[in-house]
PDB file of N, CA and C in Angstrom:
ATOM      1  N   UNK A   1      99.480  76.299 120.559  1.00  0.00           N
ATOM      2  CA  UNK A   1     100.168  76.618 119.329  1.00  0.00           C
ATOM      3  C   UNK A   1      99.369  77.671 118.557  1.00  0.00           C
ATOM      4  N   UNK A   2      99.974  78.847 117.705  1.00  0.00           N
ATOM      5  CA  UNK A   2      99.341  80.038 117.277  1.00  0.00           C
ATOM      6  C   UNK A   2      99.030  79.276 116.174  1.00  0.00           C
ATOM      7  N   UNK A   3      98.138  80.034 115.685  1.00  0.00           N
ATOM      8  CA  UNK A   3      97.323  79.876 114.342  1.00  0.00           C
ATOM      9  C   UNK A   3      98.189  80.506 113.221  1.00  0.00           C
ATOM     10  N   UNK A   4      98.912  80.276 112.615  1.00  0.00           N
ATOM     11  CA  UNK A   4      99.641  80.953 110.999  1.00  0.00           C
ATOM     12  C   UNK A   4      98.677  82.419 110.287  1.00  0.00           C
ATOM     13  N   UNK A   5      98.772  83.319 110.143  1.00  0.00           N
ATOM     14  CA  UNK A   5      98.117  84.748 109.998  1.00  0.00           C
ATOM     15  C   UNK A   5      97.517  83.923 108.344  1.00  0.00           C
ATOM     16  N   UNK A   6      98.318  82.759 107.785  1.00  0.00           N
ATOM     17  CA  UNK A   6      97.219  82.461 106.478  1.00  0.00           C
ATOM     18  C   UNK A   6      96.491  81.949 106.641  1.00  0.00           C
ATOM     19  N   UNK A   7      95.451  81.751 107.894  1.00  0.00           N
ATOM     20  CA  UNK A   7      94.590  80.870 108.340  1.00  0.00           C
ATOM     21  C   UNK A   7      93.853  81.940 108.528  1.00  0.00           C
ATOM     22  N   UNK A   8      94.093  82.872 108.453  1.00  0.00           N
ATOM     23  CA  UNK A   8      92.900  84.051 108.550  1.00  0.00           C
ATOM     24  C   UNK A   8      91.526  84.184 107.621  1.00  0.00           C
ATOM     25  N   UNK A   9      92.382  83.519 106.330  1.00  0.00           N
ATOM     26  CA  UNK A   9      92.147  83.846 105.014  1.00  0.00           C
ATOM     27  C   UNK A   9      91.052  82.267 105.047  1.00  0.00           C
ATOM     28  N   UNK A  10      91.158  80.965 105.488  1.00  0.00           N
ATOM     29  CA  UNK A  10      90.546  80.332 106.013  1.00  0.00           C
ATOM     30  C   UNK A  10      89.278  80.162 106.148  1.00  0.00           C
ATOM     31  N   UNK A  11      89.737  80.728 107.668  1.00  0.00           N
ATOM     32  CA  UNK A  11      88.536  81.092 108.770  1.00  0.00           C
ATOM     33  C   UNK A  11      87.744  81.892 107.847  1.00  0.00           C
ATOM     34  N   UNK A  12      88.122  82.845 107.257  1.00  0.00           N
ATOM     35  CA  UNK A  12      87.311  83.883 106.601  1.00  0.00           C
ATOM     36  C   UNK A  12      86.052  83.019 105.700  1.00  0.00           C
ATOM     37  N   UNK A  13      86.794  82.322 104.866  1.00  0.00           N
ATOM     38  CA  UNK A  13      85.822  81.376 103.742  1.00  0.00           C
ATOM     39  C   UNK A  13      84.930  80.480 104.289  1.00  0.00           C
ATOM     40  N   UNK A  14      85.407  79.625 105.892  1.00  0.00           N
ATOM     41  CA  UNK A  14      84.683  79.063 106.123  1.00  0.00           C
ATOM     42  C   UNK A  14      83.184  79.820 106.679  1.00  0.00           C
ATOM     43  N   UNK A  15      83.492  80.802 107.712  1.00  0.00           N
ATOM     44  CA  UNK A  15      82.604  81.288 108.114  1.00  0.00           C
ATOM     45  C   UNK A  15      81.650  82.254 107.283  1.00  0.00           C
ATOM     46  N   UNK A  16      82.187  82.894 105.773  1.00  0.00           N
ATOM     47  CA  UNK A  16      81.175  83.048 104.808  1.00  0.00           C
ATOM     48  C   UNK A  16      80.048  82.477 104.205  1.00  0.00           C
ATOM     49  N   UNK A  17      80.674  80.956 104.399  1.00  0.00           N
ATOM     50  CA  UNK A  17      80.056  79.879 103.252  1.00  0.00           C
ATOM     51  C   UNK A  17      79.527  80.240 102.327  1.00  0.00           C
ATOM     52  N   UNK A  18      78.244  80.085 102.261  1.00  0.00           N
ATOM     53  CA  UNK A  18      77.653  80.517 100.701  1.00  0.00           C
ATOM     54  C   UNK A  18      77.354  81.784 100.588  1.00  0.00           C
ATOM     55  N   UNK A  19      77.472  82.393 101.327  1.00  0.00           N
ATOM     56  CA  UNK A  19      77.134  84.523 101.144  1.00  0.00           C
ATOM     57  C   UNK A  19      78.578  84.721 100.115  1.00  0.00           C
ATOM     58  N   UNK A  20      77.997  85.753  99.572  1.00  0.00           N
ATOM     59  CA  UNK A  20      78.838  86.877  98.711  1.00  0.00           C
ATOM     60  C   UNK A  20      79.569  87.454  99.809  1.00  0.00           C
ATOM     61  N   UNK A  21      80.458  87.612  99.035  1.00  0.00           N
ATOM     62  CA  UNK A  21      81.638  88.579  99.821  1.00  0.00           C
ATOM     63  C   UNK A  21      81.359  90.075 100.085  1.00  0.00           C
ATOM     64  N   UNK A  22      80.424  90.557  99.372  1.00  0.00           N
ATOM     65  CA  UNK A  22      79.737  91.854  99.573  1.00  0.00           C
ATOM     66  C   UNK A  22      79.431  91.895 100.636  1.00  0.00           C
ATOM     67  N   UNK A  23      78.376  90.675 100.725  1.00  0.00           N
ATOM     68  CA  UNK A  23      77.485  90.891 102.017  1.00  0.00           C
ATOM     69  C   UNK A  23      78.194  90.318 103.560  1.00  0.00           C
ATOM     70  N   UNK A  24      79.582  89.548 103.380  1.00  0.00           N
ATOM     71  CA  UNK A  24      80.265  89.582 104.404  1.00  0.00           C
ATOM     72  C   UNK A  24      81.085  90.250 104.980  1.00  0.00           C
ATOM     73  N   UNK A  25      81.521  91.220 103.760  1.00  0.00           N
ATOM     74  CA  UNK A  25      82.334  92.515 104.038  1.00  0.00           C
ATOM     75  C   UNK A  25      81.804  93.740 104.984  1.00  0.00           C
ATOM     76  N   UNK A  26      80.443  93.922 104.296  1.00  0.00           N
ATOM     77  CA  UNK A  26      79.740  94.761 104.783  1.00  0.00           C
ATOM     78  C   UNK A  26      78.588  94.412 106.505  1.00  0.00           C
ATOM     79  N   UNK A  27      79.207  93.217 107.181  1.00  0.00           N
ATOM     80  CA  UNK A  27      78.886  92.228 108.171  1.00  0.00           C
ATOM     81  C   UNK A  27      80.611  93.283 108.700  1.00  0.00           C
ATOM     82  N   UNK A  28      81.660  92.970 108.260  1.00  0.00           N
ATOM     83  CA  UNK A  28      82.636  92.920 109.121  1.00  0.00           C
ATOM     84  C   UNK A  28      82.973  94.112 109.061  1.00  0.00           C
ATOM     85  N   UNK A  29      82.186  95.343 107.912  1.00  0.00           N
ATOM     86  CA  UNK A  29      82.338  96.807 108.025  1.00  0.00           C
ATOM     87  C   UNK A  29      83.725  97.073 107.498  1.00  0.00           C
ATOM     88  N   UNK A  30      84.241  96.186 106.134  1.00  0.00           N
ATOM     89  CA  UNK A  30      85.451  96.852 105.266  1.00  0.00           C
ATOM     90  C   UNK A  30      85.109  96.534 104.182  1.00  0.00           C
ATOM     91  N   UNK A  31      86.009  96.900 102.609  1.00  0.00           N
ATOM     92  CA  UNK A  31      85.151  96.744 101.955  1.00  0.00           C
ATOM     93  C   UNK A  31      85.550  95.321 100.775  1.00  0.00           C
ATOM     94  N   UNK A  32      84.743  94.480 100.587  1.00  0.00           N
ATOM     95  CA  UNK A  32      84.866  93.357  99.943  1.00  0.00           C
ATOM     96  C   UNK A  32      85.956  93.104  99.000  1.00  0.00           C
ATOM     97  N   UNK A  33      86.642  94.314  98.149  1.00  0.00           N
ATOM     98  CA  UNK A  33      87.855  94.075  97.564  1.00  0.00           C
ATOM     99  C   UNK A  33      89.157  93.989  99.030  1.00  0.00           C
ATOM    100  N   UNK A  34      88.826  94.473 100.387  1.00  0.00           N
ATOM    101  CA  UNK A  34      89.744  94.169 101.379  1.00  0.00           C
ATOM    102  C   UNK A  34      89.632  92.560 101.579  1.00  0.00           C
ATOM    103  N   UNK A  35      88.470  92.671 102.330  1.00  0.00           N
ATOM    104  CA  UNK A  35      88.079  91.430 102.157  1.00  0.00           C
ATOM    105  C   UNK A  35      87.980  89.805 101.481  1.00  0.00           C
ATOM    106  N   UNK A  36      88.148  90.027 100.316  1.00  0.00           N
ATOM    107  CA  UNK A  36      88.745  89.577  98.996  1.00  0.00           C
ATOM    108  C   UNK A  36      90.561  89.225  98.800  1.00  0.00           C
ATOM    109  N   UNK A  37      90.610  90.311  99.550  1.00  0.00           N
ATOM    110  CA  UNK A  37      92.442  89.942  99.397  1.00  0.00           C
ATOM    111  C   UNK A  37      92.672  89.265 100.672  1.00  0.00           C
ATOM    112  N   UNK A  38      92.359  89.868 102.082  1.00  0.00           N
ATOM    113  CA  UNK A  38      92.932  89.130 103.203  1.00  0.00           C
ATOM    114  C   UNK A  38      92.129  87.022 103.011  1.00  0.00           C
ATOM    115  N   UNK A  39      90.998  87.119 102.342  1.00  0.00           N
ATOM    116  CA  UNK A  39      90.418  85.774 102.014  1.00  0.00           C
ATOM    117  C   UNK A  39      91.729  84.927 101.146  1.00  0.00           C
ATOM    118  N   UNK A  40      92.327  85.831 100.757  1.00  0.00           N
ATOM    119  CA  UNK A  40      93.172  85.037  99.344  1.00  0.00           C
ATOM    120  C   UNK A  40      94.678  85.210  99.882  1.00  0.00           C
ATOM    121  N   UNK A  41      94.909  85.288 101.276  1.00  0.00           N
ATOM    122  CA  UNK A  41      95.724  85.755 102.032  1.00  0.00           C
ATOM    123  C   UNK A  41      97.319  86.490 101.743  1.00  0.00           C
ATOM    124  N   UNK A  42      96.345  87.304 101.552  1.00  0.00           N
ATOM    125  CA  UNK A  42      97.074  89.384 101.881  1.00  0.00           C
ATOM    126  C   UNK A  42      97.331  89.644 103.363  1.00  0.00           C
ATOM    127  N   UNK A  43      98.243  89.980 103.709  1.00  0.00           N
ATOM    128  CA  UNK A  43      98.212  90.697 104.932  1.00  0.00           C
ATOM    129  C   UNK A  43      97.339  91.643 104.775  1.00  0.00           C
ATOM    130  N   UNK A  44      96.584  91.985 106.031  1.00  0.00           N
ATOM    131  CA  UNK A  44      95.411  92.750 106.641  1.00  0.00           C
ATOM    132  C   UNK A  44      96.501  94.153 107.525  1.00  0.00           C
ATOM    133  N   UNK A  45      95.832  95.363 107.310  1.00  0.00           N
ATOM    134  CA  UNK A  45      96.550  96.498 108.368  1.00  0.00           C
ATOM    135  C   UNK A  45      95.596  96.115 109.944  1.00  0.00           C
ATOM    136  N   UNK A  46      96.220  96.949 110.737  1.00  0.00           N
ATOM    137  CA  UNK A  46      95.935  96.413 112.146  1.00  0.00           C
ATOM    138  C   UNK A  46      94.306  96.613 112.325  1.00  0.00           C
ATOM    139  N   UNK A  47      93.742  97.753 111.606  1.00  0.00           N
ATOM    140  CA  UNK A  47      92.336  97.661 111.713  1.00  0.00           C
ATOM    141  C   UNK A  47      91.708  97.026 111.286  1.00  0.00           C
ATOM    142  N   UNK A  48      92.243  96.645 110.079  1.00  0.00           N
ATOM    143  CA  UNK A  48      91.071  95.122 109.327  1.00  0.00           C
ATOM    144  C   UNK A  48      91.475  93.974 110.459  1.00  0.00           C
ATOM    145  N   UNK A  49      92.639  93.796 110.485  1.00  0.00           N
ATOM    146  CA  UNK A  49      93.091  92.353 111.546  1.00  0.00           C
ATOM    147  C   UNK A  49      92.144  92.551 112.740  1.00  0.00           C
ATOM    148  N   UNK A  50      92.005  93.801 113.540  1.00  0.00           N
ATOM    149  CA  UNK A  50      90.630  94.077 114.347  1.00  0.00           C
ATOM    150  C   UNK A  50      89.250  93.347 114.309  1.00  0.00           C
ATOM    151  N   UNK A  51      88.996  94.318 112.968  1.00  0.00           N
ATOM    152  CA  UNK A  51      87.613  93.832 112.912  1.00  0.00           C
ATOM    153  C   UNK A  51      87.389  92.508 112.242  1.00  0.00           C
ATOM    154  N   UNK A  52      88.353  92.216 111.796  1.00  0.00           N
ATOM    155  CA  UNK A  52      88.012  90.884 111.294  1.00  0.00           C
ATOM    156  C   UNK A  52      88.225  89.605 112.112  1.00  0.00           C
ATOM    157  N   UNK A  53      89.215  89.960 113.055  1.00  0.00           N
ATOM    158  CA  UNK A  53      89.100  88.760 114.249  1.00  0.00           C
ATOM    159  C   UNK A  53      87.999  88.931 115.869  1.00  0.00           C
ATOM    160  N   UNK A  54      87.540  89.998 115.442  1.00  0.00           N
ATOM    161  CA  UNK A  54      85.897  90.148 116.371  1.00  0.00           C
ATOM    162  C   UNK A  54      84.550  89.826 115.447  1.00  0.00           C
ATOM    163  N   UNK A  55      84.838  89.957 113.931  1.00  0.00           N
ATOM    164  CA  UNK A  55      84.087  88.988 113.143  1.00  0.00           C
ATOM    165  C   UNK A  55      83.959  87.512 113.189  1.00  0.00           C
ATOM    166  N   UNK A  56      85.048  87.311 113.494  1.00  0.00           N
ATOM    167  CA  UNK A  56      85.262  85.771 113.424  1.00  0.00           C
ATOM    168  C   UNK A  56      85.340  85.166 114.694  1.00  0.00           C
ATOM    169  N   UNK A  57      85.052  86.287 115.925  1.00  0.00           N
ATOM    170  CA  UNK A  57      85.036  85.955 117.301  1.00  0.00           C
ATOM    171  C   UNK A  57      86.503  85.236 117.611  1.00  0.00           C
ATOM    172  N   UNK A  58      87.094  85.421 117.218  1.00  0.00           N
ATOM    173  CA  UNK A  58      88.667  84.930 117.919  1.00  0.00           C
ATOM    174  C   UNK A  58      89.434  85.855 118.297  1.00  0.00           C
ATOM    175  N   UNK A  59      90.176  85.494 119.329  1.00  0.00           N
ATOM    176  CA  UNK A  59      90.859  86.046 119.820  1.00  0.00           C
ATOM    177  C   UNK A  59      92.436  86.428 119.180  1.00  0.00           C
ATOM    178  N   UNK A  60      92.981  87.762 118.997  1.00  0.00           N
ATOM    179  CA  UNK A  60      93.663  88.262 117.570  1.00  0.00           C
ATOM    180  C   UNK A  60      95.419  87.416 118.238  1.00  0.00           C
ATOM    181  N   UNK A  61      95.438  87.316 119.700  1.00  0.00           N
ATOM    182  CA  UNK A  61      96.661  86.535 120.211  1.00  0.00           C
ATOM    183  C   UNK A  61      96.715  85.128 119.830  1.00  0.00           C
ATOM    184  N   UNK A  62      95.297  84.412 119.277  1.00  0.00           N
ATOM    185  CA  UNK A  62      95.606  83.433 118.283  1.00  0.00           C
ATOM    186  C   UNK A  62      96.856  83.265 117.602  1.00  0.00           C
ATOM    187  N   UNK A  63      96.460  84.108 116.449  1.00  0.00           N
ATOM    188  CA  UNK A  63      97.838  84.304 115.385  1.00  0.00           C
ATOM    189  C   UNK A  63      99.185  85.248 115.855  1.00  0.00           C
ATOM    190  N   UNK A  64      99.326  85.516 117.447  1.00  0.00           N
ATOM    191  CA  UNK A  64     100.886  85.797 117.988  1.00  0.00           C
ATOM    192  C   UNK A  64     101.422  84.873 118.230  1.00  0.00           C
ATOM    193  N   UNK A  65     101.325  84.165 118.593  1.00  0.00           N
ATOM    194  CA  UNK A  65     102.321  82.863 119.083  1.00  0.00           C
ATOM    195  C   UNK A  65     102.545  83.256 120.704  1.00  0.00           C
ATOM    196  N   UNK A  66     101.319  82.965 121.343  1.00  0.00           N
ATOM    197  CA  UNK A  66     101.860  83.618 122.699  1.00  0.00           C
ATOM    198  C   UNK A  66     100.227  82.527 123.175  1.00  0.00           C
ATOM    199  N   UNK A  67     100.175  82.442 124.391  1.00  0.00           N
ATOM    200  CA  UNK A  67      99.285  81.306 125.232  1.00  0.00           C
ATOM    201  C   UNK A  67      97.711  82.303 125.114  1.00  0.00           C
ATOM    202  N   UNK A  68      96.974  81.731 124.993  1.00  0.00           N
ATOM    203  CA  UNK A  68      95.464  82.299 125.242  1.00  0.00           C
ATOM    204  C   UNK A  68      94.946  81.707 127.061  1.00  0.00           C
ATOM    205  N   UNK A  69      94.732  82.526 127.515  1.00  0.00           N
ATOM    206  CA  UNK A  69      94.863  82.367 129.170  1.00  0.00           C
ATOM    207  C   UNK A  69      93.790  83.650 129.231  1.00  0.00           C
ATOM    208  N   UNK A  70      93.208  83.654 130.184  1.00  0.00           N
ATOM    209  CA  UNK A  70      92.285  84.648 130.792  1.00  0.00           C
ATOM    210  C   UNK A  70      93.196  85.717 132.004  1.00  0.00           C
ATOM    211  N   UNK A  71      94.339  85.150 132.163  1.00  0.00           N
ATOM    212  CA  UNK A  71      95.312  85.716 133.173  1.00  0.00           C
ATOM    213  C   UNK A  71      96.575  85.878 132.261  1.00  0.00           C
ATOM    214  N   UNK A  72      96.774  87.085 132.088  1.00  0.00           N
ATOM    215  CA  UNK A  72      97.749  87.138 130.991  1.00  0.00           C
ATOM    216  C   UNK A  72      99.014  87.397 132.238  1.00  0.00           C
ATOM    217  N   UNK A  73     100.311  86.638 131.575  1.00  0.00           N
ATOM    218  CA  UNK A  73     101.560  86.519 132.078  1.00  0.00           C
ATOM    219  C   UNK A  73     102.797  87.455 131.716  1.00  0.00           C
ATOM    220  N   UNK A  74     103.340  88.414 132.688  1.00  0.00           N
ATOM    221  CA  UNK A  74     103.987  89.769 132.488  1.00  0.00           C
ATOM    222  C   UNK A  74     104.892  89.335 131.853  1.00  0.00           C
ATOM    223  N   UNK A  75     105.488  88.175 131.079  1.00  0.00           N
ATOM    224  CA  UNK A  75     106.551  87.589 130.510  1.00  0.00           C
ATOM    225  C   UNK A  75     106.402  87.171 129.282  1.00  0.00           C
ATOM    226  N   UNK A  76     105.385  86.872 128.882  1.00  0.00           N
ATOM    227  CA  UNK A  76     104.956  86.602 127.821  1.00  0.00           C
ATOM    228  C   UNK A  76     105.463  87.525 126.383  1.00  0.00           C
ATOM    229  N   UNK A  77     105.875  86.854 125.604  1.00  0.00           N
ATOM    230  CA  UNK A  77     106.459  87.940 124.186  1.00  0.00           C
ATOM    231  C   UNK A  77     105.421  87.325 123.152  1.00  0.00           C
ATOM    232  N   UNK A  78     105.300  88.649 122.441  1.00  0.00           N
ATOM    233  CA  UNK A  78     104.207  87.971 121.325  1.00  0.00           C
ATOM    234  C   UNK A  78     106.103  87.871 119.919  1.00  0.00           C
ATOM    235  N   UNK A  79     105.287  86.996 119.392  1.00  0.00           N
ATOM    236  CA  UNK A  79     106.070  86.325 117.881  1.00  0.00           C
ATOM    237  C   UNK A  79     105.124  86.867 117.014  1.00  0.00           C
ATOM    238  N   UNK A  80     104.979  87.623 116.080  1.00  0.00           N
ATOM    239  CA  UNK A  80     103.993  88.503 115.518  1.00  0.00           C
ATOM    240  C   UNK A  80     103.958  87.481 114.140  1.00  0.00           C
ATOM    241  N   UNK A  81     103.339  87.359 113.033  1.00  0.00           N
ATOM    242  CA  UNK A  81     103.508  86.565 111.780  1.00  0.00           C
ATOM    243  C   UNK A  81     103.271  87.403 110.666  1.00  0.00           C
ATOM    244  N   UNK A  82     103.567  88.791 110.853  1.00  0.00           N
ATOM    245  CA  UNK A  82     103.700  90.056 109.697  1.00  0.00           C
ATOM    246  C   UNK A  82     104.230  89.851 108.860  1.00  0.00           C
ATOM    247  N   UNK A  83     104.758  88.690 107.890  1.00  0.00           N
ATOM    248  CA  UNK A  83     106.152  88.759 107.304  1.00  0.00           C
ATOM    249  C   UNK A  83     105.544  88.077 105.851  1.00  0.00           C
ATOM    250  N   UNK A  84     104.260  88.323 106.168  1.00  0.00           N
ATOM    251  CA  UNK A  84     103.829  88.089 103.970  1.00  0.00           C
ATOM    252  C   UNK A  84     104.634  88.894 103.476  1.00  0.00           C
ATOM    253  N   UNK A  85     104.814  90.232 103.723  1.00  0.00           N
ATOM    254  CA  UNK A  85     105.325  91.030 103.008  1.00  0.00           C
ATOM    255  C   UNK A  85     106.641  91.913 103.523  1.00  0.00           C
ATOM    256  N   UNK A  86     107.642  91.498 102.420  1.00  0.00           N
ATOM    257  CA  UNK A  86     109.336  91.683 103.040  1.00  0.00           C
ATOM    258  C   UNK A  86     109.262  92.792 103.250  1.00  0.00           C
ATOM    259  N   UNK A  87     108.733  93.997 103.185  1.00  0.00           N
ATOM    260  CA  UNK A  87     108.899  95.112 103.673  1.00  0.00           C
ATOM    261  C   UNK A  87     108.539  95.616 105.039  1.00  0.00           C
ATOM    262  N   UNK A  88     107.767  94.444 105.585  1.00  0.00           N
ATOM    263  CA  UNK A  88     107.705  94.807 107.160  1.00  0.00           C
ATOM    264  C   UNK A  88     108.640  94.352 108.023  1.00  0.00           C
ATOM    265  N   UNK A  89     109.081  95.424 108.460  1.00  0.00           N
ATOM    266  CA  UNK A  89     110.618  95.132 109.527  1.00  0.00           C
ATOM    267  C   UNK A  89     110.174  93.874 110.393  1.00  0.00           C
ATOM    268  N   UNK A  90     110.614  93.588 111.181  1.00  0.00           N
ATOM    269  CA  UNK A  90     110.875  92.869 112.561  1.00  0.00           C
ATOM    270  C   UNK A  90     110.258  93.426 113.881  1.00  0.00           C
ATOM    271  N   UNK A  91     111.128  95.051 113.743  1.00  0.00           N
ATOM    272  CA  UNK A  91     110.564  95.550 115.137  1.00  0.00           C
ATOM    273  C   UNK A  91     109.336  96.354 114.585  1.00  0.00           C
ATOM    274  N   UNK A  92     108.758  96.475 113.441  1.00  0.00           N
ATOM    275  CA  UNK A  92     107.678  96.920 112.665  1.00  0.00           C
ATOM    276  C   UNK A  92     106.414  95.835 113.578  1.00  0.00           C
ATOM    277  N   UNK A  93     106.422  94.705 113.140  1.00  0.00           N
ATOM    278  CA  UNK A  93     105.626  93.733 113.607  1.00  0.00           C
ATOM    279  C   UNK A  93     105.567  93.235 114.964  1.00  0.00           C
ATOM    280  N   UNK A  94     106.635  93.568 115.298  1.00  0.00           N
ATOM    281  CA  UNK A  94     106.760  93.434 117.641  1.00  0.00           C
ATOM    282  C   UNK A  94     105.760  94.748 117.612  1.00  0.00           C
ATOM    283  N   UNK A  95     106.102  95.546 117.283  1.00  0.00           N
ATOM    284  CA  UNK A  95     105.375  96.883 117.870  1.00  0.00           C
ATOM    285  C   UNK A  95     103.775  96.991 117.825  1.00  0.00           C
ATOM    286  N   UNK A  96     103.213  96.487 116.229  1.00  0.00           N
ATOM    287  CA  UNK A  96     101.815  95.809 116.274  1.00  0.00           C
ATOM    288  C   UNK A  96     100.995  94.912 117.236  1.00  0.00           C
ATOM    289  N   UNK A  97     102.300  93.765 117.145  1.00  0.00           N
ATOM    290  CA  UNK A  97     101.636  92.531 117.875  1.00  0.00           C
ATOM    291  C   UNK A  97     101.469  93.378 119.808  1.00  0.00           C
ATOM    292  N   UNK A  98     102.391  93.870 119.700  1.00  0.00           N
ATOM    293  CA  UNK A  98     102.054  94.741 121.552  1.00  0.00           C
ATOM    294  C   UNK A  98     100.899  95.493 121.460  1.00  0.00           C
ATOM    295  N   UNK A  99     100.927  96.546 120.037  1.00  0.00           N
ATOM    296  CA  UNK A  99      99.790  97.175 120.332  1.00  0.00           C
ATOM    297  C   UNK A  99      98.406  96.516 120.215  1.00  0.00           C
ATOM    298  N   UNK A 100      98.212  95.519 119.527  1.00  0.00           N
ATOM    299  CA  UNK A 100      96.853  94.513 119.876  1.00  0.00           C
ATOM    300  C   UNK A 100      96.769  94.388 121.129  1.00  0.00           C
ATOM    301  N   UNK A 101      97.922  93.778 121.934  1.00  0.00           N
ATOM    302  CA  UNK A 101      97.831  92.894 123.052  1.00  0.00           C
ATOM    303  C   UNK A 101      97.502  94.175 124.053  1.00  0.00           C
ATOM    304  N   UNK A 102      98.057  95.479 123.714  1.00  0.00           N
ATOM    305  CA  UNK A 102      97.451  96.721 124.963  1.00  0.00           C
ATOM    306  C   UNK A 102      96.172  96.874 124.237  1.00  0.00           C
ATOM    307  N   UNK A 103      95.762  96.886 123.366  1.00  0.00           N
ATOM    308  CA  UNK A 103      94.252  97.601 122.859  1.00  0.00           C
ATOM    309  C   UNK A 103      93.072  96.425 123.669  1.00  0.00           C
ATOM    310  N   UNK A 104      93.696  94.766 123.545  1.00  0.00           N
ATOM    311  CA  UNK A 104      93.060  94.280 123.782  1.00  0.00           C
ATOM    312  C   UNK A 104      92.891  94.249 125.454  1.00  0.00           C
ATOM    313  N   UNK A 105      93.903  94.886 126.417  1.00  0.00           N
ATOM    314  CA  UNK A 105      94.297  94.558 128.084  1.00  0.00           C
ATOM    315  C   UNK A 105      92.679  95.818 128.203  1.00  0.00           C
ATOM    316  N   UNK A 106      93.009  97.045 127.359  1.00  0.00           N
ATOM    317  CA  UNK A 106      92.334  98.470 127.876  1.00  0.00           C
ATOM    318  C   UNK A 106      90.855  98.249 127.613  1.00  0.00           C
ATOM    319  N   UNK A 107      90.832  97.064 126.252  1.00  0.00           N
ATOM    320  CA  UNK A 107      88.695  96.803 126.429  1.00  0.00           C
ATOM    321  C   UNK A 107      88.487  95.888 127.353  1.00  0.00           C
ATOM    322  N   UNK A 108      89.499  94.902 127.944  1.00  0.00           N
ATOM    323  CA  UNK A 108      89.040  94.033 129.197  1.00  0.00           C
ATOM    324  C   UNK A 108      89.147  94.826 130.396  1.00  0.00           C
ATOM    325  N   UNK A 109      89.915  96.000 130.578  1.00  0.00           N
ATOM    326  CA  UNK A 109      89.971  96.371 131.656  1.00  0.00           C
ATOM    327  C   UNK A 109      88.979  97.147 131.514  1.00  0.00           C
ATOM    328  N   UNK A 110      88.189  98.276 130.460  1.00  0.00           N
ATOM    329  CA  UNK A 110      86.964  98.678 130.994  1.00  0.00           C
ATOM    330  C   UNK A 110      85.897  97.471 130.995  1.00  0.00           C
ATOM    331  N   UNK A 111      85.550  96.827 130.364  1.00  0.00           N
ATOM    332  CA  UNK A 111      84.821  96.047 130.214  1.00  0.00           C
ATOM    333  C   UNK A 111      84.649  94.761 131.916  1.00  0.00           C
ATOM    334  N   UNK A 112      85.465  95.338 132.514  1.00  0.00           N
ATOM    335  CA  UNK A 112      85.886  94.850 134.077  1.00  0.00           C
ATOM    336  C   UNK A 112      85.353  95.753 134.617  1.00  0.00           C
ATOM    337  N   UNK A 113      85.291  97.344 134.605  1.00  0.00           N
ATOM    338  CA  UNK A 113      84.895  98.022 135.366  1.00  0.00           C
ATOM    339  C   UNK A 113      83.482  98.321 135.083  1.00  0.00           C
ATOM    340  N   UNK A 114      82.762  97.953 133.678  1.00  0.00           N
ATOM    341  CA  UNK A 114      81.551  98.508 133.493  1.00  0.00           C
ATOM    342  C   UNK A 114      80.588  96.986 134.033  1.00  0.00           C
ATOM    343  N   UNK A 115      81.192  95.721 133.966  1.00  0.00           N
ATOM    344  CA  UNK A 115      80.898  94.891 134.653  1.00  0.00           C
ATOM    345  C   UNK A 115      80.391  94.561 135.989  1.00  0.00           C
ATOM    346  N   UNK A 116      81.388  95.940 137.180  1.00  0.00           N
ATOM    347  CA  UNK A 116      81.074  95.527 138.401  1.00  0.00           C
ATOM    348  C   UNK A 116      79.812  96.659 138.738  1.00  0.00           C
TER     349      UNK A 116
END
């Protein structure tokens, strides 16, 4: 079962704990008023959602609604959870949730070849 994209905001607080948000912002390399809002759950653009779910070491198909498998399945549809804000279409948020899921196929696939 996917994780809800307001669980981002969560994860975020837990794994701060007692640090300033300065100094966790500048850990995840955006800047603490971003930081600050996706904590208080704002939708994040695709680069904060990036770096902030390799901050938090999770995997960003968490929050698609699609299986976490090491063998990904050519059938598989991501369910994207873009929809804090009514102005993001439908096929706005399919098109994201794919482009994670290729950004994420092209660092495992080099990361396969610099491996062998």
């Amino acid at each position: 079962m996917a994780l809800p994209i307001a669980e981002l905001g969560r994860l975020i607080a837990v794994k701060r704990g007692s640090r300033g948000i300065r100094a966790a912002a500048a850990d995840v390399g955006i800047s603490q008023a971003t930081l600050s809002r996706v904590e208080n759950g704002h939708m994040p653009d695709l680069a904060t959602f990036a770096k902030i779910c390799k901050w938090l070491d999770r995997d960003p198909r968490e929050f698609l609604e699609i299986e976490v498998t090491d063998t990904p399945a050519p059938a598989q549809k991501a369910v994207v959870h873009f929809r804090k804000k009514k102005t993001v279409k439908v096929e706005t948020a399919t098109a994201l949730g794919e482009l994670i899921l290729a950004a994420q196929r092209a660092v495992r696939a080099r990361d396969d070849l610099i491996g062998e």
